[in-house]
Protein backbone atom coordinates (compact mmCIF):
# COMPACT_ATOMS: atom_id res chain seq x y z
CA UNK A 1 3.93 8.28 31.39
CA UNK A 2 7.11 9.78 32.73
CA UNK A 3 7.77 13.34 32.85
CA UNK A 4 11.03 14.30 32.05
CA UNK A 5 12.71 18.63 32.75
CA UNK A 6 15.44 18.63 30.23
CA UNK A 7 17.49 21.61 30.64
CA UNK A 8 20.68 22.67 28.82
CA UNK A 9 22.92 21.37 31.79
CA UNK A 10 21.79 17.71 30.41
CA UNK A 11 20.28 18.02 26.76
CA UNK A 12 18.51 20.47 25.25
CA UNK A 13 14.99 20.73 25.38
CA UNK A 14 11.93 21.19 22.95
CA UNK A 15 9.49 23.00 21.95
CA UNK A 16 7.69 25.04 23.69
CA UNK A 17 4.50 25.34 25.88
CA UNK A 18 2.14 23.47 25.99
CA UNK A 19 4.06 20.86 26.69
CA UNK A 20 3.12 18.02 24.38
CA UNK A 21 2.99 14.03 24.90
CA UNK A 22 5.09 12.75 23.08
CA UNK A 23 5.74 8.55 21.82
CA UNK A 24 9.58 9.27 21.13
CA UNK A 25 12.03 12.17 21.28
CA UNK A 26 15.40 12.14 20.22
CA UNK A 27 17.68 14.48 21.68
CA UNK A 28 21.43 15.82 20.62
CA UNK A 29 21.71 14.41 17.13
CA UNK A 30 23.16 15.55 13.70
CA UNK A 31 20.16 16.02 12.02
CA UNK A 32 18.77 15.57 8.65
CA UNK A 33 16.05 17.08 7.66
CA UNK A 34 16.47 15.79 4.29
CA UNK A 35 14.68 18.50 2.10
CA UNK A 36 17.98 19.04 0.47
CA UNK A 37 19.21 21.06 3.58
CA UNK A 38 22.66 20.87 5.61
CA UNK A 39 22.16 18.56 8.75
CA UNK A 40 21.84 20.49 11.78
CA UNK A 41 24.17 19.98 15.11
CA UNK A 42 22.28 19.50 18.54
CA UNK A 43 18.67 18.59 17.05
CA UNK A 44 15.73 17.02 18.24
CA UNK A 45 12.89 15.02 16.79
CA UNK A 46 9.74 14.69 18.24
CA UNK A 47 7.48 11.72 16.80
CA UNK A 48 3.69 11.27 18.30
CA UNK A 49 1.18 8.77 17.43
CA UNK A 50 3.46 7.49 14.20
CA UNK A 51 4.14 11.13 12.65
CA UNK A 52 6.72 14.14 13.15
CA UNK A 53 5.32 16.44 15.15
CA UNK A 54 9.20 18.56 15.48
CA UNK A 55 12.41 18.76 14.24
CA UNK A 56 14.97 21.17 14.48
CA UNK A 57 16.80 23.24 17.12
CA UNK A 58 15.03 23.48 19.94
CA UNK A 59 14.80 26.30 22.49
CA UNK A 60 17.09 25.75 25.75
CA UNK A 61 15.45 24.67 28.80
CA UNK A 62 11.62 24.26 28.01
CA UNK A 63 9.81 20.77 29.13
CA UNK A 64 8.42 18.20 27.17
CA UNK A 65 6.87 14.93 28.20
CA UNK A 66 8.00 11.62 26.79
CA UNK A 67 7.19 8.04 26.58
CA UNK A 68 10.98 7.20 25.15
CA UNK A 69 14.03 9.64 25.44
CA UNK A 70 16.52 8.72 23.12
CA UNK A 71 19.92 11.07 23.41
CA UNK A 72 21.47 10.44 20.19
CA UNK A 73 25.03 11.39 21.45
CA UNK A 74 25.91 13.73 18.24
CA UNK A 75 25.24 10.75 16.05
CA UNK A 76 23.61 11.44 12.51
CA UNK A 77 19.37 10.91 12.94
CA UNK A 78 17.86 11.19 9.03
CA UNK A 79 14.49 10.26 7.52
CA UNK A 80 13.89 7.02 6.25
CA UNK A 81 15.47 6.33 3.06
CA UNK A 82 13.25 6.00 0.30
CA UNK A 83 14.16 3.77 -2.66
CA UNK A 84 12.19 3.77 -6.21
CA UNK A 85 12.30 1.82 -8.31
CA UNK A 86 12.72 -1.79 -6.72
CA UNK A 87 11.80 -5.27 -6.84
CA UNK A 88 11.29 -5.24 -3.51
CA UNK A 89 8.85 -8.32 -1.87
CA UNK A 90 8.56 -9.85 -5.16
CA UNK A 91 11.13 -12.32 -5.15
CA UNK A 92 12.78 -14.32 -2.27
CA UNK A 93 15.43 -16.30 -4.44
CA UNK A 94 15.00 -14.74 -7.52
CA UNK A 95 16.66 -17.95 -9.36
CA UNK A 96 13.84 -19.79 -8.07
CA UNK A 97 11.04 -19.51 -10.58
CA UNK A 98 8.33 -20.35 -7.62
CA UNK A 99 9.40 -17.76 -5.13
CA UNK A 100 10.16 -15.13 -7.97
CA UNK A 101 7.28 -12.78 -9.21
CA UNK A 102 9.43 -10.02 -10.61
CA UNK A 103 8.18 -11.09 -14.10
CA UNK A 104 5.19 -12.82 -15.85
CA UNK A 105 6.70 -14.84 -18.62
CA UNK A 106 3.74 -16.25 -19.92
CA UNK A 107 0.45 -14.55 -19.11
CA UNK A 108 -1.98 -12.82 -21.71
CA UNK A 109 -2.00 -9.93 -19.16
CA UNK A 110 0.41 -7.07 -19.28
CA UNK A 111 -0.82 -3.40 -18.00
CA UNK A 112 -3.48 -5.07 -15.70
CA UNK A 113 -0.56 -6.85 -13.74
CA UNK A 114 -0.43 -5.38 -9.88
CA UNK A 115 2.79 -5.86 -7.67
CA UNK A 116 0.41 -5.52 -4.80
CA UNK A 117 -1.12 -9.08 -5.16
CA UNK A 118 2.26 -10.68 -4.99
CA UNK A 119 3.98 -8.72 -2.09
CA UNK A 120 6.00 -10.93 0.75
CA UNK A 121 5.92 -8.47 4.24
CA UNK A 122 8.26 -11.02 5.04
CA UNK A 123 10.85 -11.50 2.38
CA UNK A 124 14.28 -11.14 3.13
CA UNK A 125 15.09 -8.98 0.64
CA UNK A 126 12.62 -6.47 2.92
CA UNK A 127 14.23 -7.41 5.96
CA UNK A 128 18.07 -6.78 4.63
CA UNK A 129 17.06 -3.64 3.10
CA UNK A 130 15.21 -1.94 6.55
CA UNK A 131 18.36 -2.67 8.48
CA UNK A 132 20.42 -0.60 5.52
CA UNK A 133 18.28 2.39 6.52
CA UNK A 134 15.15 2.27 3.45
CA UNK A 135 12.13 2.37 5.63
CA UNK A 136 9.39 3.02 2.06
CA UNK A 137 9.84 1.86 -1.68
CA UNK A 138 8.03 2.05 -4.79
CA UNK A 139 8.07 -1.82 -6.05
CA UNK A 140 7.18 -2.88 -9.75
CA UNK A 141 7.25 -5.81 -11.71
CA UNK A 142 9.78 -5.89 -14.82
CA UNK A 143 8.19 -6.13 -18.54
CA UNK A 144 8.66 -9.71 -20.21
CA UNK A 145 6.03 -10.14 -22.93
CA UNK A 146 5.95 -6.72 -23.45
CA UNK A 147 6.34 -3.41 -22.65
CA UNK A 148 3.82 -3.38 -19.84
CA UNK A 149 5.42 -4.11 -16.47
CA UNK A 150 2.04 -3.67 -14.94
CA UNK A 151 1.04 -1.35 -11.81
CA UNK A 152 3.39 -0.62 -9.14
CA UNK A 153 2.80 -0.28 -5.57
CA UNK A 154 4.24 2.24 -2.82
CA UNK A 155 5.62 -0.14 0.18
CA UNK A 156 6.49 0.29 3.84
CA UNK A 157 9.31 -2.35 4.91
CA UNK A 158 8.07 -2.76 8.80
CA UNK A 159 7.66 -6.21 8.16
CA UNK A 160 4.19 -6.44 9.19
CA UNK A 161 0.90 -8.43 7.32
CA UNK A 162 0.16 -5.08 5.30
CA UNK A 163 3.09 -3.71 3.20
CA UNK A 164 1.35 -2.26 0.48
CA UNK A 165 0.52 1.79 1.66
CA UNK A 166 -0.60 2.13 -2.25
CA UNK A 167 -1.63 -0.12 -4.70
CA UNK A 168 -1.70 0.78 -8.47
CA UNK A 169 0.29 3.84 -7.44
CA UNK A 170 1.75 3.61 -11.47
CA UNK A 171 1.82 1.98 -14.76
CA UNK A 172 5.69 0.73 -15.67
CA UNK A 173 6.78 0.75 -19.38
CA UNK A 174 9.97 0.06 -21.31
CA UNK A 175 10.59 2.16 -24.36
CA UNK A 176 14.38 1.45 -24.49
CA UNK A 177 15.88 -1.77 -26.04
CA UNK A 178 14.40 -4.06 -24.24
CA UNK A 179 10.76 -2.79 -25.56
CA UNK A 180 11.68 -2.58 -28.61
CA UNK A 181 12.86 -6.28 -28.80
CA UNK A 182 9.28 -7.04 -26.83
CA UNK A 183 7.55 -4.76 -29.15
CA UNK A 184 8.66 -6.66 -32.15
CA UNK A 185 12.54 -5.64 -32.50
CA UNK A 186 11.65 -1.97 -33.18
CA UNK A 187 11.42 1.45 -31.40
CA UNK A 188 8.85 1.91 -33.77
CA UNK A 189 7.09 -1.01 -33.13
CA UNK A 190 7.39 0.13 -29.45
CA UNK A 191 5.62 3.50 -29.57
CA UNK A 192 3.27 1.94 -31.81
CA UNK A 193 1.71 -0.64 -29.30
CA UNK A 194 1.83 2.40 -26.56
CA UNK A 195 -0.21 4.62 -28.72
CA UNK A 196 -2.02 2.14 -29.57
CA UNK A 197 -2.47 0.86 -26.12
CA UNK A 198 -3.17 4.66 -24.95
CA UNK A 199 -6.31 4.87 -27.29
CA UNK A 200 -8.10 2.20 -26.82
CA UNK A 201 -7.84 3.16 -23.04
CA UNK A 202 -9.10 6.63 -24.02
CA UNK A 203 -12.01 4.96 -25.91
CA UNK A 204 -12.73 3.87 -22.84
CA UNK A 205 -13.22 6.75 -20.27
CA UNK A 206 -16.40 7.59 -21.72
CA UNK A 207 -17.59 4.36 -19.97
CA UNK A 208 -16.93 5.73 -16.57
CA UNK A 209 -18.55 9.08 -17.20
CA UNK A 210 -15.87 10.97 -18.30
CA UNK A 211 -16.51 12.68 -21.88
CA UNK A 212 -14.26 10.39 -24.23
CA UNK A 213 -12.09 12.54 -27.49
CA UNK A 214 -11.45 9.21 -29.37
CA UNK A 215 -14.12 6.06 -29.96
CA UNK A 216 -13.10 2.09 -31.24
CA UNK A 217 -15.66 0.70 -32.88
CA UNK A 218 -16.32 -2.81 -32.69
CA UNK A 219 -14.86 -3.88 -35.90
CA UNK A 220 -11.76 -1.48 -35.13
CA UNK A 221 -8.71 -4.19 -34.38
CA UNK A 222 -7.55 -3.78 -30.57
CA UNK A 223 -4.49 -4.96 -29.29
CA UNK A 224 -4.70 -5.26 -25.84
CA UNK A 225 -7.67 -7.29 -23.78
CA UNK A 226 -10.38 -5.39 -22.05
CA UNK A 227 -9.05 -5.84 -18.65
CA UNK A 228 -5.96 -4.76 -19.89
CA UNK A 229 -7.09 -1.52 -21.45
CA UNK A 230 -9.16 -0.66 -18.95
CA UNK A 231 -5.83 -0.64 -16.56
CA UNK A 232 -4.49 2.02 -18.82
CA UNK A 233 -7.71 4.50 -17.77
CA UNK A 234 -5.88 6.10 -14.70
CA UNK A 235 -3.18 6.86 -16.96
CA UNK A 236 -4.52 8.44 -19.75
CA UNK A 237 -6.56 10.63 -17.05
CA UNK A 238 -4.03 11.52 -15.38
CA UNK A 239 -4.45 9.89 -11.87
CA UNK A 240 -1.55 7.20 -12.55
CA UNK A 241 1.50 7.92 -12.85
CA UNK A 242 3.60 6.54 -15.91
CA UNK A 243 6.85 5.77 -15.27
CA UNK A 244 9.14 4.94 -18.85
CA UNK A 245 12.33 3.60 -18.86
CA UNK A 246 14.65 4.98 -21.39
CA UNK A 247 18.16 5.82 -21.78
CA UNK A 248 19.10 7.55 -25.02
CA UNK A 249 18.35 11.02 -25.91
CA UNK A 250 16.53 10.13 -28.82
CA UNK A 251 14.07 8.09 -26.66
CA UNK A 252 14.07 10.89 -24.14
CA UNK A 253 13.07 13.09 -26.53
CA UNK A 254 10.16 10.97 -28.26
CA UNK A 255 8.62 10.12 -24.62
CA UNK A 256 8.68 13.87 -23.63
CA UNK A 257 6.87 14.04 -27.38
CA UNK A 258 3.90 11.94 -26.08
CA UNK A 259 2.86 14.45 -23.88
CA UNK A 260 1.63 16.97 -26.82
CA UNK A 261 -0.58 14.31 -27.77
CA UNK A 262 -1.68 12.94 -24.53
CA UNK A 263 -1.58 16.38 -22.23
CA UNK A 264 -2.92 14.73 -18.97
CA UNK A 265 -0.12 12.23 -18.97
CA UNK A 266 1.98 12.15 -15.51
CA UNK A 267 5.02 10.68 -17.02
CA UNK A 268 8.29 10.06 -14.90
CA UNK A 269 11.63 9.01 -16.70
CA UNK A 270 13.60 5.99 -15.63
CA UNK A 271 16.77 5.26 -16.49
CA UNK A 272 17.78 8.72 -18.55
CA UNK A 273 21.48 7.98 -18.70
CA UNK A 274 21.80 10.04 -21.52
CA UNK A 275 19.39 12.29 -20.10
CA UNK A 276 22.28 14.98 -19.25
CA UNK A 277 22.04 15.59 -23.56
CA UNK A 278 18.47 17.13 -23.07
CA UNK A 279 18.55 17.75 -19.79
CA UNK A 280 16.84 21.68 -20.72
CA UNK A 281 13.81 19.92 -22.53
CA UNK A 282 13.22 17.66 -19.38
CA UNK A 283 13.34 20.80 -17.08
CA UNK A 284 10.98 22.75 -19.55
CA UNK A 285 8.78 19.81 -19.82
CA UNK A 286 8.24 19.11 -15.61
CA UNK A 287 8.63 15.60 -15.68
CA UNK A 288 10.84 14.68 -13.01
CA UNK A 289 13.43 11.84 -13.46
CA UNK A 290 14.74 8.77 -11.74
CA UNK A 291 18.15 8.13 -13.09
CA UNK A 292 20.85 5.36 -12.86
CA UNK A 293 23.06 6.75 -10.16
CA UNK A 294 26.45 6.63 -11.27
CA UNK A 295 26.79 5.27 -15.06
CA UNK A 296 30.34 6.04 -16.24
CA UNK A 297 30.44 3.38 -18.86
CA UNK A 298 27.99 2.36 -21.95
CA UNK A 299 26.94 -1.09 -21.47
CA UNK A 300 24.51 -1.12 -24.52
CA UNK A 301 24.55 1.63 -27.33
CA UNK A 302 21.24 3.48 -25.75
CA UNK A 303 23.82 4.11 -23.04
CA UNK A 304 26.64 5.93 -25.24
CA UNK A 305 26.46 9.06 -23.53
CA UNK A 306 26.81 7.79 -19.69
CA UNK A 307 29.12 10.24 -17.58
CA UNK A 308 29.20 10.15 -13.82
CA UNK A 309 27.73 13.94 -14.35
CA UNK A 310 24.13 13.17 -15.63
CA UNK A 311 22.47 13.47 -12.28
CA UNK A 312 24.65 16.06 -11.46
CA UNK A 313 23.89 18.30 -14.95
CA UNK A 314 20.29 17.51 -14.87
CA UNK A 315 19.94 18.89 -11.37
CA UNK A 316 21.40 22.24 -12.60
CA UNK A 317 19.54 22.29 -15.58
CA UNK A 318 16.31 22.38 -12.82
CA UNK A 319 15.50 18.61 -13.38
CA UNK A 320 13.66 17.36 -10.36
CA UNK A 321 16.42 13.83 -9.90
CA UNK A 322 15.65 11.56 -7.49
CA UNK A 323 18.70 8.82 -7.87
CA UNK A 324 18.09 4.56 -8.42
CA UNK A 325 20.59 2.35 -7.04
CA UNK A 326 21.20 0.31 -10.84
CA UNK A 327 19.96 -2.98 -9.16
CA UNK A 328 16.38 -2.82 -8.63
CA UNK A 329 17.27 -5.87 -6.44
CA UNK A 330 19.58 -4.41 -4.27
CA UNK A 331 18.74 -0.86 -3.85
CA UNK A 332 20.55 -0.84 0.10
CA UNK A 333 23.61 0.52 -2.25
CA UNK A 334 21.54 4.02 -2.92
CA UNK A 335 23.59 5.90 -0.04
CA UNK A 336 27.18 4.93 -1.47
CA UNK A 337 25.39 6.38 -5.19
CA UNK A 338 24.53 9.23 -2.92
CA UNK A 339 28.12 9.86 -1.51
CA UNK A 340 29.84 9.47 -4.65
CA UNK A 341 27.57 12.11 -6.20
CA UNK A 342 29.04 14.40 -3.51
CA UNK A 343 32.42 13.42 -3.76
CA UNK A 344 31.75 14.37 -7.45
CA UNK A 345 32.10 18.37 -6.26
CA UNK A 346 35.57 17.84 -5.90
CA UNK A 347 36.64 16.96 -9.06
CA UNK A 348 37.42 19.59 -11.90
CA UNK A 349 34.83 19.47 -14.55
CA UNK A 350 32.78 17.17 -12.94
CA UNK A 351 28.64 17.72 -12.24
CA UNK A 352 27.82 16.05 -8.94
CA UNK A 353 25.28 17.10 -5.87
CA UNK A 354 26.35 18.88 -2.33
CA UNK A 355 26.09 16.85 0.35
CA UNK A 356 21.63 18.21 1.60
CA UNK A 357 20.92 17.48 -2.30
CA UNK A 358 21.99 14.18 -2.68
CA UNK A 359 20.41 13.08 1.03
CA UNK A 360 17.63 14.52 -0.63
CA UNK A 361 17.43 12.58 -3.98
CA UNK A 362 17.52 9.11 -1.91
CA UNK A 363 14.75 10.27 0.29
CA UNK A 364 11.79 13.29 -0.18
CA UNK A 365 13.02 13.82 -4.09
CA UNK A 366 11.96 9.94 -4.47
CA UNK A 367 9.21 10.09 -1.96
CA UNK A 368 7.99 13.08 -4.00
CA UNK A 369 7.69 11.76 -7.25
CA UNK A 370 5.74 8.44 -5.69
CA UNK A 371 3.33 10.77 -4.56
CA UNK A 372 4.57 10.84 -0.48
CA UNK A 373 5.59 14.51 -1.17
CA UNK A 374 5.76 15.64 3.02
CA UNK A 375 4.90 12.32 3.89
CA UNK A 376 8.02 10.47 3.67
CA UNK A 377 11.58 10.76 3.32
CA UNK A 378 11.11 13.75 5.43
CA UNK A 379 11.65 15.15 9.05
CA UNK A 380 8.64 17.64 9.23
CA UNK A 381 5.29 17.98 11.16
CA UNK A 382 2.51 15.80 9.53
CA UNK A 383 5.48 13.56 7.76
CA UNK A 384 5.30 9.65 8.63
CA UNK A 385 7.70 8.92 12.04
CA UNK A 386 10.22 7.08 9.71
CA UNK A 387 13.68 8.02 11.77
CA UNK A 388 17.22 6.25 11.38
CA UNK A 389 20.23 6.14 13.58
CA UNK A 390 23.31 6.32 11.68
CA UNK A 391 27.01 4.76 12.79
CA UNK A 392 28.40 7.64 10.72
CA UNK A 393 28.06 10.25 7.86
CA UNK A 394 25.20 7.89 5.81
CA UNK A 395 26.39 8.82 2.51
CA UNK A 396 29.83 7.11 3.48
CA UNK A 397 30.27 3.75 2.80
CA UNK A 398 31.08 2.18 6.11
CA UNK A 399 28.07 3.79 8.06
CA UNK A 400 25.32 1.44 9.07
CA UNK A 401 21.97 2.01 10.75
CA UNK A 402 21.95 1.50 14.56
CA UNK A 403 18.82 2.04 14.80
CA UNK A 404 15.63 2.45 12.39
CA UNK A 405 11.81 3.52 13.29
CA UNK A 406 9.22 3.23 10.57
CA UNK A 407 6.28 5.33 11.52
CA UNK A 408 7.59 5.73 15.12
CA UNK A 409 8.03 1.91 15.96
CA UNK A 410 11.28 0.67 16.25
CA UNK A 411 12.78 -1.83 13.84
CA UNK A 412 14.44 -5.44 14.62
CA UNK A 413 17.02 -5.30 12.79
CA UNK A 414 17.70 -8.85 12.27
CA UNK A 415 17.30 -10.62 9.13
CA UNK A 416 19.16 -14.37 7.55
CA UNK A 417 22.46 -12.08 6.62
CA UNK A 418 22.63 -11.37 10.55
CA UNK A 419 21.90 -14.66 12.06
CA UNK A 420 24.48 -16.05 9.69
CA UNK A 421 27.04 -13.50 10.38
CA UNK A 422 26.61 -14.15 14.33
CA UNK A 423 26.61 -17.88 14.02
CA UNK A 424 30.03 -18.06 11.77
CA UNK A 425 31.73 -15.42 13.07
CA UNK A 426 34.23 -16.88 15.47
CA UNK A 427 34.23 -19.90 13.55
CA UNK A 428 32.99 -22.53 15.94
CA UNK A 429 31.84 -25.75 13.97
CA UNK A 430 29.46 -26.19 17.00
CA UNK A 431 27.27 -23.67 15.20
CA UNK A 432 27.04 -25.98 12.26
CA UNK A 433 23.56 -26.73 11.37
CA UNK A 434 22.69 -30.59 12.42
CA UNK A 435 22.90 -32.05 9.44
CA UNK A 436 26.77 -31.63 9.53
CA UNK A 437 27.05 -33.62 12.39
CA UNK A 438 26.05 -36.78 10.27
């Protein structure tokens, strides 16, 4: 292990005595902490044994010993982005029925589904989305036969033979349109086959010790199967989170109704474009929200109410937002959503996010709600060494990751977009596969 005396004649140093060994330091960047703060000029993080043991400003000319020195150069250092909710290492051609397991078209199962089973480390949908910066994600499946999408799982993208840092981490529901047409081609129909669903899960609690308020007798009709119902336990207890898409404030409001009846419920919304309408009776309720990032235009009628401003009045209102990127496929766009929520500030009349907020909502807001509250999307002691290099300002469109660390390992970069990018670029027909040459 190298020692290294950094003064302020060459970079300024860290943290103070004892002197600590350290896996990686980075030295002289723009840093975000990303708790919603303004980055900070001339930090330094600290990352030992996979976790962030520093960041922030550190005192001039104290001594710290290093495996790797990185001196940033001024450029922007940030947590790992965090994206929720994806479809990420569930599908590597998604029009490919046999490499695509984003939905179960024709299985009796439903709530009982888990994302973790069907996970690819080495998909390049992974691999495309760790160079854009997102070093976790919360991955789901997408409801087909009905409004179950099944359990979702919290991911790291390093690429390695064990993705999955949760399993079962929630249960994913539709209570929009598209449950209602699974439900039977009603809303009604919809909240029907949740309660419905909810109780006979509650009948069964009692089985695992915990006193049960409602019993199904044997001749009482049930509509999911056992294996099923039993999924729904960890909901109705409380220790799963239930994450409901819906858009229109009428749905908003009937979801945020279900609590009453089922207290324990952890519910999260997803979608909410309309959720700026009743954005006061989310706040009041404390059920945070993931919401379409930048909806200006209805594309069905639960979406009549979209305005660029949702996220933006929701967040005054006091509604913990953490922002979704629209395609749960292709969540690398969240940072643009991010930016244009802050170049939302500048125009009159328009709701949008200052620049710490909306780093925030694309990193520990999300990582928050998950359930990685301090562990991810985060630059603090104890949080996961997730740390990314940026080219730029990340919440501008043209700034890329130079370089990414997940858990304080650094990232190849490389993925099929790259190697086909570096093989066409100048053009050469030499670089033509061999089959050309036929």
């Amino acid at each position: 292990m190298k020692r290294l005396l950094i003064t302020a004649a060459s970079v300024l140093a860290l943290t103070a005595s004892p002197a600590f060994a350290q896996d990686m330091v980075v030295t002289n960047a723009k840093l975000v902490i990303g708790d919603g703060g303004a980055p900070i000029e001339g930090g330094v993080v600290i990352v030992d044994d996979g976790k962030v043991v520093f960041a922030g400003v550190p005192t001039p000319g104290q001594t710290f010993s290093t495996d790797v020195l990185i001196d940033a150069g001024g450029a922007w250092v940030t947590p790992g982005l965090f994206a929720t909710v994806t479809t990420l290492g569930l599908a590597d051609v998604s029009a490919v029925d046999e490499s695509n397991d984003i939905t179960a078209r024709e299985t009796p199962f439903s709530a009982a589904l888990d994302a973790a089973t069907a996970i690819n480390p080495t998909s390049q949908h992974i691999l495309v989305h760790k160079a854009a910066g997102i070093t976790r994600a919360a991955t789901s499946m997408m409801p087909s036969g009905s409004i179950f999408a099944g359990q979702g799982a919290i991911i790291d993208l390093d690429g390695d033979a064990k993705p999955v840092m949760q399993a079962r981490a929630f249960q994913m529901i539709n209570l929009g349109e598209g449950g209602a047409d699974r439900a039977g081609g009603s809303r009604a129909a919809a909240h029907a086959l949740l309660r419905s669903a909810l109780r006979e899960a509650q009948a069964l609690v009692g089985k695992s010790g915990i006193p049960e308020t409602t019993e199904i007798g044997k001749d009482d009709e049930v509509f999911l199967s056992r294996f099923d119902a039993e999924a729904l336990v960890p909901v109705v207890t409380g220790k799963q989170k239930l994450y409901v898409a819906v858009e229109r404030m009428a749905d908003i409001r009937a979801v945020l109704a279900l609590k009453a009846e089922y207290p324990k419920l952890d519910l999260v919304l997803v979608g909410v474009t309309e959720g700026w309408l009743v954005a006061n009776e989310i706040a009041a309720a404390g059920v945070p929200v993931i919401a379409n990032g930048l909806n200006d235009l209805p594309e069905t009628f639960e979406q009549l109410g979209a305005t660029q401003s949702n996220a933006g009045r929701m967040a005054k209102a006091g509604v913990t937002v953490a922002i979704n990127a629209e395609s749960l496929q292709n969540p690398r766009r969240l940072q643009q959503v991010a930016g244009n929520l802050v170049a939302l500030t500048r125009i009159p009349g328009a709701s949008g996010m200052d620049w710490g907020k909306a780093f925030a909502a694309i990193s520990s807001v999300p990582a928050e709600i998950s359930g990685m509250g301090g562990k991810a999307g985060v630059l603090k002691p104890g949080a996961l060494g997730d740390v990314v290099m940026w080219s730029g300002d990340p919440l501008e469109v043209g700034s890329v990751p130079t370089k990414v660390f997940i858990a304080g390992v650094e990232q190849d970069l490389s993925n099929h977009q790259t190697r086909l990018r570096d093989r066409y670029i100048d053009l050469d027909e030499s670089d033509r596969p061999k089959a050309y040459d036929w």
